[in-house]
Protein backbone atom coordinates (compact mmCIF):
# COMPACT_ATOMS: atom_id res chain seq x y z
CA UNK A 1 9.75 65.89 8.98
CA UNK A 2 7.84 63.92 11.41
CA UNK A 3 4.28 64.59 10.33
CA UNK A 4 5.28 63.54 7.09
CA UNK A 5 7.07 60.13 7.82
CA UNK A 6 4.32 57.31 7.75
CA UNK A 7 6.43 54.25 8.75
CA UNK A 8 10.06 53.16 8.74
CA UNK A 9 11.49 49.74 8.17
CA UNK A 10 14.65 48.55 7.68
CA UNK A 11 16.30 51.64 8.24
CA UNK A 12 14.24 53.72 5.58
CA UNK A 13 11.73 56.54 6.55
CA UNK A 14 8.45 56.19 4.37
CA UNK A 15 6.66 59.37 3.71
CA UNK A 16 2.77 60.27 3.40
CA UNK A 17 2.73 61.19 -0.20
CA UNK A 18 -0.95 62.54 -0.56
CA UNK A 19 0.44 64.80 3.12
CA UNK A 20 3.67 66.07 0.97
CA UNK A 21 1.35 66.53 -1.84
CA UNK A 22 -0.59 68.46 -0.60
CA UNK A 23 1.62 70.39 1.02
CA UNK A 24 4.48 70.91 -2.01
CA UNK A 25 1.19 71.97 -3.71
CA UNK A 26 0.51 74.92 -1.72
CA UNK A 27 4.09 76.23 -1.48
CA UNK A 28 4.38 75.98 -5.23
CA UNK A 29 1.38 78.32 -5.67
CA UNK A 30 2.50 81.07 -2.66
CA UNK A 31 5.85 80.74 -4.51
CA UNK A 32 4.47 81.19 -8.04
CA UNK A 33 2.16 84.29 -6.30
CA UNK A 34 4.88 86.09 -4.27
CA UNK A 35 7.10 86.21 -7.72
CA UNK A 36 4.45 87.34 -9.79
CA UNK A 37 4.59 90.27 -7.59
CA UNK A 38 8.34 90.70 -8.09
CA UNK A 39 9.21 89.67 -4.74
CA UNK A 40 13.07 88.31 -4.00
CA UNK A 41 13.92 84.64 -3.07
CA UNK A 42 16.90 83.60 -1.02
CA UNK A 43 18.34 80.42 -1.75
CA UNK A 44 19.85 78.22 0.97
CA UNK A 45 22.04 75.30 1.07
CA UNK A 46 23.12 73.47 3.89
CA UNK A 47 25.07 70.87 3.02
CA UNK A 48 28.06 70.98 0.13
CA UNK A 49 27.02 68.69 -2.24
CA UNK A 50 24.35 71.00 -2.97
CA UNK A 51 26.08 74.27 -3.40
CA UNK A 52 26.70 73.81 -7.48
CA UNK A 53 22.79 73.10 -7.68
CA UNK A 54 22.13 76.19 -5.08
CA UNK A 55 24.44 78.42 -7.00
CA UNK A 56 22.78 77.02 -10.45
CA UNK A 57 19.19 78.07 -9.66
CA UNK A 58 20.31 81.05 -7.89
CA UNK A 59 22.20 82.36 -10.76
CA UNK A 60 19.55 81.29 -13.44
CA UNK A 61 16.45 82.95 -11.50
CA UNK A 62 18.80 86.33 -10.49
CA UNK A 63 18.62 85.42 -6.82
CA UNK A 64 21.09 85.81 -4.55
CA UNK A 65 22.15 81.91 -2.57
CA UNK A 66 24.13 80.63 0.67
CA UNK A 67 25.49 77.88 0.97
CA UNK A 68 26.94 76.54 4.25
CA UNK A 69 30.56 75.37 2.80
């Protein structure tokens, strides 16, 4: 995360949007490409209040998920 965090005050880490941008950008479009070609995803979840929303996109896409429970 550190490349990405800008600053931090009080407490609160402040992120390089235009960096994250940028970045979110690209993985959307190698994610878009690989399932275009059919390829698998594995969906991971590490902490527990995000198993319902790992299972949920898991189950709607036909992916398989983990979630560390």
């Amino acid at each position: 995360m550190a490349p990405y965090i800008s600053a931090k005050r009080k407490g609160i880490h402040i992120i390089n949007l235009n960096r994250t941008a940028r970045f979110l950008s690209e993985a959307c479009d190698l994610v878009f490409d690989a399932a275009s070609k059919g390829k698998q995803f594995l969906i991971v979840g590490t902490k527990n209040k995000e198993a319902d929303s790992v299972a949920w996109a898991a189950l709607c896409q036909g992916e398989d998920a983990a979630m560390d429970a």
